[in-house]
Structures are given as structure tokens and as C-alpha cells.
PDB file of N, CA and C in Angstrom:
ATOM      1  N   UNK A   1      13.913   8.129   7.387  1.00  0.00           N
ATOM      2  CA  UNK A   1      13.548   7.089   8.327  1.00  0.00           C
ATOM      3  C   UNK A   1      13.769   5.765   7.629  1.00  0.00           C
ATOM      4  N   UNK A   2      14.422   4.678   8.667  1.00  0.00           N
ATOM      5  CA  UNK A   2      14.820   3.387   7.625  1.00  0.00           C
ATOM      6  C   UNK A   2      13.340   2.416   7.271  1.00  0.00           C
ATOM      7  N   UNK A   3      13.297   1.586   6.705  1.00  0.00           N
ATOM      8  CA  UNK A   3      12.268   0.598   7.085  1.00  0.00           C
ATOM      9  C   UNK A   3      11.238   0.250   8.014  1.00  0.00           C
ATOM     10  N   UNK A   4      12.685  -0.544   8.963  1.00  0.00           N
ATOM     11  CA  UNK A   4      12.617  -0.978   9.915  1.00  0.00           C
ATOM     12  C   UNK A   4      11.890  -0.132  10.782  1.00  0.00           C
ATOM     13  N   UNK A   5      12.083   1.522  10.887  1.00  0.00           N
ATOM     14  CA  UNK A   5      10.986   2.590  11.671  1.00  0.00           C
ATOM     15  C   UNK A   5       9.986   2.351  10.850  1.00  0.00           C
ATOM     16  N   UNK A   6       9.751   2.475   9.745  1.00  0.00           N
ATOM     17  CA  UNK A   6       8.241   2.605   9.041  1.00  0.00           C
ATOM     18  C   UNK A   6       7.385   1.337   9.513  1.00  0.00           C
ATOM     19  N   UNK A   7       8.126   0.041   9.656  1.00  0.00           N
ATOM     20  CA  UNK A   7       7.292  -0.939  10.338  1.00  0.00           C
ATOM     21  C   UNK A   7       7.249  -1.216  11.150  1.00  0.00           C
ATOM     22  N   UNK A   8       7.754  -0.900  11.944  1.00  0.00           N
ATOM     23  CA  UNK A   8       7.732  -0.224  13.592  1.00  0.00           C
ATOM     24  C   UNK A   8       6.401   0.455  14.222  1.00  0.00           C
ATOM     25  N   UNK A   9       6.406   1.838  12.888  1.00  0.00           N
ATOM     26  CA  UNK A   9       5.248   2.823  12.898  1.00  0.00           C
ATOM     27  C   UNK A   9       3.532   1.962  12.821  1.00  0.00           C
ATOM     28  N   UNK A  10       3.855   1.216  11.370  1.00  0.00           N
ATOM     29  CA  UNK A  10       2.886   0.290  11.253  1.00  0.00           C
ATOM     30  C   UNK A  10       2.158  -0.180  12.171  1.00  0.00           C
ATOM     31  N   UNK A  11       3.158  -1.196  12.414  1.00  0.00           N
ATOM     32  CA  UNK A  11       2.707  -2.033  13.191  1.00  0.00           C
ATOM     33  C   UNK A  11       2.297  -1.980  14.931  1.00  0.00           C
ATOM     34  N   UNK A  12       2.358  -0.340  15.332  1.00  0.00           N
ATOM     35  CA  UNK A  12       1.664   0.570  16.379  1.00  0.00           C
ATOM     36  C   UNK A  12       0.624   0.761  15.397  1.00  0.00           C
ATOM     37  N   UNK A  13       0.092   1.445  14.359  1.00  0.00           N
ATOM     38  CA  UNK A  13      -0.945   1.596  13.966  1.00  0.00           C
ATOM     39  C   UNK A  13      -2.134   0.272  14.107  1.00  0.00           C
ATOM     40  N   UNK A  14      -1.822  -0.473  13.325  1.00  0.00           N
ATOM     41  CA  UNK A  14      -2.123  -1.834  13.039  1.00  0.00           C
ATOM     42  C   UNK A  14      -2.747  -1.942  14.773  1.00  0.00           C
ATOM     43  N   UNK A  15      -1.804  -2.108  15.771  1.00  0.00           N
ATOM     44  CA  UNK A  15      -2.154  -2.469  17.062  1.00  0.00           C
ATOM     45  C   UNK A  15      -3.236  -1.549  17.637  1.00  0.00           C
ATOM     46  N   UNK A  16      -3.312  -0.269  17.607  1.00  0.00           N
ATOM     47  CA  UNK A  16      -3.793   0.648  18.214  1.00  0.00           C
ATOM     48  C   UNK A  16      -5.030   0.427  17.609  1.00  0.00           C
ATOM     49  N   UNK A  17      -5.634   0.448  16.291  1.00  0.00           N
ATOM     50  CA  UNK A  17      -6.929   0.495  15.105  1.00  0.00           C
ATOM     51  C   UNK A  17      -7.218  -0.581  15.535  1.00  0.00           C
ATOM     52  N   UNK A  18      -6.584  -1.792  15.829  1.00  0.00           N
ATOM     53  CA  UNK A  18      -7.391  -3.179  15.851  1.00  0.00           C
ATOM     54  C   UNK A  18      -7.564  -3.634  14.231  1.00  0.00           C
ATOM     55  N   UNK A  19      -6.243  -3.424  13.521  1.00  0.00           N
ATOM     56  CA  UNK A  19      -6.704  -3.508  12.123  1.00  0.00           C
ATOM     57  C   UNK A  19      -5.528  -4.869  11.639  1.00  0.00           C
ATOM     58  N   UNK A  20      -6.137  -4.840  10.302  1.00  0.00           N
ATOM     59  CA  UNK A  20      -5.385  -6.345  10.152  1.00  0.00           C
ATOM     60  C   UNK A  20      -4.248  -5.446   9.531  1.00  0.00           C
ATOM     61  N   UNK A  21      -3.817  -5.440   7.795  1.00  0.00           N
ATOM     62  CA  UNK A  21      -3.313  -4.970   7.400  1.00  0.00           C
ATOM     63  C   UNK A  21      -3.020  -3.322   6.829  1.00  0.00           C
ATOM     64  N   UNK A  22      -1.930  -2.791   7.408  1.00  0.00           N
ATOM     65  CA  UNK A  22      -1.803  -1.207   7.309  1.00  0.00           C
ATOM     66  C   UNK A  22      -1.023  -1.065   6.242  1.00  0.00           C
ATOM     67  N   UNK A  23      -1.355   0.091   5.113  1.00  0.00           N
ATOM     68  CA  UNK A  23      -0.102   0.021   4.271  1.00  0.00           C
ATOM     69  C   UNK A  23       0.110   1.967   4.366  1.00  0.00           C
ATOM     70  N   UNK A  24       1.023   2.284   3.518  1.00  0.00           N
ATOM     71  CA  UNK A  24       1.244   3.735   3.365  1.00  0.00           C
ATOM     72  C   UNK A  24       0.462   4.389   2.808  1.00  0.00           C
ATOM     73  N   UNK A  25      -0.438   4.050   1.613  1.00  0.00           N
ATOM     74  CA  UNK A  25      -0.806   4.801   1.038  1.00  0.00           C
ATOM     75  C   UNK A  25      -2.814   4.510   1.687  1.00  0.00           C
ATOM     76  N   UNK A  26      -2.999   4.279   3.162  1.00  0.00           N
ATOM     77  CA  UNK A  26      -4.139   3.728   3.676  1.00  0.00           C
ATOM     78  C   UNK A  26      -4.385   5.296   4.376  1.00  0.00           C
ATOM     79  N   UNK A  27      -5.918   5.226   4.150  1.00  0.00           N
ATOM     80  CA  UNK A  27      -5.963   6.677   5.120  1.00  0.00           C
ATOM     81  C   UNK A  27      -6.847   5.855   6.402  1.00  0.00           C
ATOM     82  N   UNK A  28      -6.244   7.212   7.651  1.00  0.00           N
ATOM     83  CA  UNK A  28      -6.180   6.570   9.179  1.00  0.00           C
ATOM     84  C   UNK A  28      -8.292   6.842   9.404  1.00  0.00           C
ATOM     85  N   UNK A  29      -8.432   7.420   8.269  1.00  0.00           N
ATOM     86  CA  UNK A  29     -10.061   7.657   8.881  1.00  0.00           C
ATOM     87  C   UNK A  29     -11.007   6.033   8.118  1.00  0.00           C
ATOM     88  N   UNK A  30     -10.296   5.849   7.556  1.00  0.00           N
ATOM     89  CA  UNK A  30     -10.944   4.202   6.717  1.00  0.00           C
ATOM     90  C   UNK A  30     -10.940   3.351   7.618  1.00  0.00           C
ATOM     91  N   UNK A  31     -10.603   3.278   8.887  1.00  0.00           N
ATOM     92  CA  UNK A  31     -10.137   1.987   9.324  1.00  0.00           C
ATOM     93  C   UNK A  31     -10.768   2.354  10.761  1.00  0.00           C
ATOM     94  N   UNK A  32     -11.339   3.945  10.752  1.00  0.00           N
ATOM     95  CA  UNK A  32     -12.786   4.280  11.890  1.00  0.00           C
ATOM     96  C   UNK A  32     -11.742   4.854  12.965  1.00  0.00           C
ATOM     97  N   UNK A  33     -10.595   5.301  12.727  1.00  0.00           N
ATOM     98  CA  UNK A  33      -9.225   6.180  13.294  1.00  0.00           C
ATOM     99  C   UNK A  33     -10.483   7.331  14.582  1.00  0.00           C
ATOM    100  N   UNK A  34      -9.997   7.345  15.661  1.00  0.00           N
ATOM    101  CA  UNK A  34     -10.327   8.391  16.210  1.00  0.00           C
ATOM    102  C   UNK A  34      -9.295   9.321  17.272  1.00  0.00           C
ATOM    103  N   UNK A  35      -9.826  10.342  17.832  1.00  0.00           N
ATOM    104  CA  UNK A  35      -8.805  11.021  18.226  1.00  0.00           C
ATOM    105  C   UNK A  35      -8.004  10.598  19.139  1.00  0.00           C
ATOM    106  N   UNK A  36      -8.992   9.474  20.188  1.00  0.00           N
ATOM    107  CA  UNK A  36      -8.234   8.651  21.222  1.00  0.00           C
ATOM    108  C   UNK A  36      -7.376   8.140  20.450  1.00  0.00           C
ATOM    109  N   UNK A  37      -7.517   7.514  19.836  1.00  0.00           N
ATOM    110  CA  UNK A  37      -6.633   6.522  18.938  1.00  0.00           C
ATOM    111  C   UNK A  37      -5.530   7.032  18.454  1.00  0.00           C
ATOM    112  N   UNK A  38      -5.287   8.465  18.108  1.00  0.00           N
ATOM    113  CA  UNK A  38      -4.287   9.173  17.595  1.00  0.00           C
ATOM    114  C   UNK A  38      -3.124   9.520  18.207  1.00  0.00           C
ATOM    115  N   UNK A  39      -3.866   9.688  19.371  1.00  0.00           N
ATOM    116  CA  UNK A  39      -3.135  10.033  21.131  1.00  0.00           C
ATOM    117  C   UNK A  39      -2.671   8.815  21.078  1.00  0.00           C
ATOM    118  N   UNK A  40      -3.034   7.634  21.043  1.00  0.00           N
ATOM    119  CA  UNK A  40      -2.658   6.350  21.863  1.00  0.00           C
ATOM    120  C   UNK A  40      -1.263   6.083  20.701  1.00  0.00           C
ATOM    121  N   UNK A  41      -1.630   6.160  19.571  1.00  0.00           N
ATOM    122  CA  UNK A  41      -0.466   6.085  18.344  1.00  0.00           C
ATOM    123  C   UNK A  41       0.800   6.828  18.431  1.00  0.00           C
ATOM    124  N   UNK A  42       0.515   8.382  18.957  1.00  0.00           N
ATOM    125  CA  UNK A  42       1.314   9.169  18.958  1.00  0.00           C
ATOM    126  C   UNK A  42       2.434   8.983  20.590  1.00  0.00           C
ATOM    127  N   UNK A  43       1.402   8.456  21.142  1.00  0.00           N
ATOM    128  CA  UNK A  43       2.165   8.305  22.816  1.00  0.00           C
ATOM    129  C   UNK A  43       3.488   6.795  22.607  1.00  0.00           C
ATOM    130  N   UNK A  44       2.896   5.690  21.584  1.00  0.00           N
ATOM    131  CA  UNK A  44       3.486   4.770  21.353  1.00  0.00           C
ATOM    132  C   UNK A  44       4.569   5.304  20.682  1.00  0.00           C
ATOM    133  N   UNK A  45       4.645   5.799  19.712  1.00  0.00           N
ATOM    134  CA  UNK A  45       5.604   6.220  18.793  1.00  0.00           C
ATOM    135  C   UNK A  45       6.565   6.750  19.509  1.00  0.00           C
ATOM    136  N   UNK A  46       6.020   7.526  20.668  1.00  0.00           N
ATOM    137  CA  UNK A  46       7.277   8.327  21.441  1.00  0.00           C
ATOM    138  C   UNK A  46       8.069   7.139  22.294  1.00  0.00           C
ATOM    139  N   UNK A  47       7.401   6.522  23.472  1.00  0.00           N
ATOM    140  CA  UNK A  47       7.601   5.745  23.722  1.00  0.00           C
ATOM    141  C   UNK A  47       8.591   4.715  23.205  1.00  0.00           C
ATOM    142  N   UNK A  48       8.317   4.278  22.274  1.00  0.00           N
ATOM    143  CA  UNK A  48       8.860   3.102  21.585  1.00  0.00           C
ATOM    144  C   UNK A  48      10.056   3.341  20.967  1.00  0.00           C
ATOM    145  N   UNK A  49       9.879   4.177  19.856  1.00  0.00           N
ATOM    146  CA  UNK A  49      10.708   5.067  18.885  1.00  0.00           C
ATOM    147  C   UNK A  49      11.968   5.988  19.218  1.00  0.00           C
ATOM    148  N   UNK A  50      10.717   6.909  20.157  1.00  0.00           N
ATOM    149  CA  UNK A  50      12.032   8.312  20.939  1.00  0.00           C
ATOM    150  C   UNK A  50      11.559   9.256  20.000  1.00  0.00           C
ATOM    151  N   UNK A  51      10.686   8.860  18.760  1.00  0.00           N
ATOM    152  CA  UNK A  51       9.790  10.640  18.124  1.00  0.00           C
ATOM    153  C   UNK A  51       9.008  10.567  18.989  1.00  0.00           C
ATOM    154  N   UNK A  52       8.586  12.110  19.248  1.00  0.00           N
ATOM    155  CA  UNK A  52       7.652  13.029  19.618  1.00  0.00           C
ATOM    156  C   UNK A  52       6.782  13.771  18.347  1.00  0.00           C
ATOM    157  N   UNK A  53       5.411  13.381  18.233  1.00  0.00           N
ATOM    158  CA  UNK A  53       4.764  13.757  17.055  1.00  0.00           C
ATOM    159  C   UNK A  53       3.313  13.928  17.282  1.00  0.00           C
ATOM    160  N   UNK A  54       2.939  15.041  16.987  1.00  0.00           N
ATOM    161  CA  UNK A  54       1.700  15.026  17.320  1.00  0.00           C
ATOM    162  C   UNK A  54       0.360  14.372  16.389  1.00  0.00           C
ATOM    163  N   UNK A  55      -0.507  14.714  17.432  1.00  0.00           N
ATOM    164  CA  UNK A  55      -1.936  13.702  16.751  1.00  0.00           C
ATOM    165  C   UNK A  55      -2.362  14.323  15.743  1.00  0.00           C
ATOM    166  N   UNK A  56      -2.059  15.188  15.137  1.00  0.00           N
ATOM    167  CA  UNK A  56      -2.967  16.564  14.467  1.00  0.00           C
ATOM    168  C   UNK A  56      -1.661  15.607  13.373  1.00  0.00           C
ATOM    169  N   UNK A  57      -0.750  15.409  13.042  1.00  0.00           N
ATOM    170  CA  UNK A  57       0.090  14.423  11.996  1.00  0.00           C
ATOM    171  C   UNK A  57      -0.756  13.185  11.531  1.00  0.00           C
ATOM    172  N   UNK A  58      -1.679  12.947  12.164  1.00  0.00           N
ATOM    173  CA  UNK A  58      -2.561  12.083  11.905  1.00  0.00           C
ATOM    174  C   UNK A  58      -3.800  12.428  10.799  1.00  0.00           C
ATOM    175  N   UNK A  59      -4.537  13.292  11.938  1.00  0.00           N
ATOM    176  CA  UNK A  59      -5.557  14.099  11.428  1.00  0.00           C
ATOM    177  C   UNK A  59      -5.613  14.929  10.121  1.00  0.00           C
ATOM    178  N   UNK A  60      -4.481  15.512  10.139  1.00  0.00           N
ATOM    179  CA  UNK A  60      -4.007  16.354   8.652  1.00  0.00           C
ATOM    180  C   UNK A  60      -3.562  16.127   7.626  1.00  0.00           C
ATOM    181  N   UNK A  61      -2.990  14.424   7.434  1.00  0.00           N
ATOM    182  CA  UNK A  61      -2.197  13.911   6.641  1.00  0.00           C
ATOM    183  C   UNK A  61      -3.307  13.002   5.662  1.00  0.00           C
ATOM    184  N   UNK A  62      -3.414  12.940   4.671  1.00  0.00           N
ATOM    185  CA  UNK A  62      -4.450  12.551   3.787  1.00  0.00           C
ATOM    186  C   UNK A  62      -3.891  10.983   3.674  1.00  0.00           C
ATOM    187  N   UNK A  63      -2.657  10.710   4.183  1.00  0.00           N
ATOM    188  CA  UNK A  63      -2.529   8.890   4.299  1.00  0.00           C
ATOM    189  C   UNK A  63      -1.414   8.249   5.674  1.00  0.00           C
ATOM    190  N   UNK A  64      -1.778   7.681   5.481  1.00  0.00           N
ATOM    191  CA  UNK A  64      -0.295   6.616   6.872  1.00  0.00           C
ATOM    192  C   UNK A  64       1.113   7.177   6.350  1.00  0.00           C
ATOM    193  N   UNK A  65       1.395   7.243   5.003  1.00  0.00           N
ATOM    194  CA  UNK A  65       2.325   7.778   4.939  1.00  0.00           C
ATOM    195  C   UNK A  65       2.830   9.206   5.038  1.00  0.00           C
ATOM    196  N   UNK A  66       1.750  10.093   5.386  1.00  0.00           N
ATOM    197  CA  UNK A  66       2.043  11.224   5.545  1.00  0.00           C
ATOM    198  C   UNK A  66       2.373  11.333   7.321  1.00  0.00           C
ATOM    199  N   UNK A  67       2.167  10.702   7.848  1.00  0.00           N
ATOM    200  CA  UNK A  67       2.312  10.223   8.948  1.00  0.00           C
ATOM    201  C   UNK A  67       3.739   9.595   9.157  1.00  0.00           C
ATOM    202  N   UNK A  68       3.923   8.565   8.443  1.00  0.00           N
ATOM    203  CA  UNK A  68       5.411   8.175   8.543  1.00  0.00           C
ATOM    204  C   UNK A  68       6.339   9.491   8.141  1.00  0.00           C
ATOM    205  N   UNK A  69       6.030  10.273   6.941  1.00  0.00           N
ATOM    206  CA  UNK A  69       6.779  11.530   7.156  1.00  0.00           C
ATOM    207  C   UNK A  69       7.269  12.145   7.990  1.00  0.00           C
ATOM    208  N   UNK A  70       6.029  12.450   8.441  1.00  0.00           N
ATOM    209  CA  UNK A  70       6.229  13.234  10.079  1.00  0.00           C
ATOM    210  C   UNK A  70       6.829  12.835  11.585  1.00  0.00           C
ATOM    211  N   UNK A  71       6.805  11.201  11.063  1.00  0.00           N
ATOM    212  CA  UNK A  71       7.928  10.653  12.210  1.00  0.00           C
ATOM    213  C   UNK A  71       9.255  10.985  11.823  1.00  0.00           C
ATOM    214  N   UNK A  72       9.434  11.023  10.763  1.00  0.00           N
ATOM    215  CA  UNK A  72      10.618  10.753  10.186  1.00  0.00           C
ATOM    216  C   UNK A  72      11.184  12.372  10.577  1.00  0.00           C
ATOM    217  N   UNK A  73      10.677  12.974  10.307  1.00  0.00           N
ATOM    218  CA  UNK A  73      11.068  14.869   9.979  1.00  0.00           C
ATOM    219  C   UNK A  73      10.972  14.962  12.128  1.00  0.00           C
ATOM    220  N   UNK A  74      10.118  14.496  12.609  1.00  0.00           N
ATOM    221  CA  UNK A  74      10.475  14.754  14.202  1.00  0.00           C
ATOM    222  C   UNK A  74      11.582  14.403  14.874  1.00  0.00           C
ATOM    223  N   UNK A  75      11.513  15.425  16.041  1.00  0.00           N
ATOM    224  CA  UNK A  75      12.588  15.335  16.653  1.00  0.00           C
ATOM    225  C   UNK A  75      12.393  14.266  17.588  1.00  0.00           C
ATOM    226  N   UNK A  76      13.903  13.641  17.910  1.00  0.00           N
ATOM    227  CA  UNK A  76      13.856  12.225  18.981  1.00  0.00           C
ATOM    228  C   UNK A  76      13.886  12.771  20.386  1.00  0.00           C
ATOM    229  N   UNK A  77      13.433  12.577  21.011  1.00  0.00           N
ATOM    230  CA  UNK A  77      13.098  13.270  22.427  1.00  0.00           C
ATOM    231  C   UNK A  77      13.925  12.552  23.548  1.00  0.00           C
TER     232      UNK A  77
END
């Protein structure tokens, strides 16, 4: 995934949390992440992007960047 997707990704996070600054190595439960919120992240990403990724990429991933992984490794829909 180039950059430009990773701050893409971000900066849906950033929007969705109501948070100031997001980085990669930030975990999504520090910043009071909930499941709505995961949905709302994951629906943007598709939306926006063209990945399809689920919320449980959120939930399971011990940081934002395990998350950007998983955009990256999904398929474009």
C-alpha cells in the first residue's frame, strides 16, 4: 500500500475517533475505539478506498498499523 493510502487510512481514523493525531504504531483502544466506530472506519475505507476489510482488523490488531496491513493485503471491491 503507497503512502498516500496509509494517510488516507489515517486520516478516516483520525475523523471517525474524533482524535487529533493518529500514528501507526497507536493502538485503536487508547483513543476509546468502539465497535460502532470500527464499522464506521471499515465502511469508509471501502467507500473511499475500494478495500473491503473487516472490523474484527481493528479489534485484533494490537496497533493502526496492523490495520493498515490489512488494508493493504484486502481485496478492492
Amino acid at each position: 500500500m503507497s503512502a498516500e493510502t496509509d494517510a488516507a487510512v489515517i486520516a478516516i481514523i483520525e475523523d471517525v475517533l474524533n482524535a487529533g493525531a493518529v500514528t501507526p504504531a497507536d493502538d485503536f483502544y487508547e483513543f476509546g475505539g468502539t465497535s460502532l466506530q470500527a464499522v464506521r472506519i471499515c465502511v469508509r475505507v471501502q467507500t473511499e478506498l475500494g478495500r473491503r476489510v473487516e472490523p474484527d482488523a481493528l479489534f485484533d490488531g494490537e496497533r493502526i498499523a496492523d490495520f493498515l496491513a490489512a488494508v493493504a493485503a484486502a481485496d478492492a471491491s
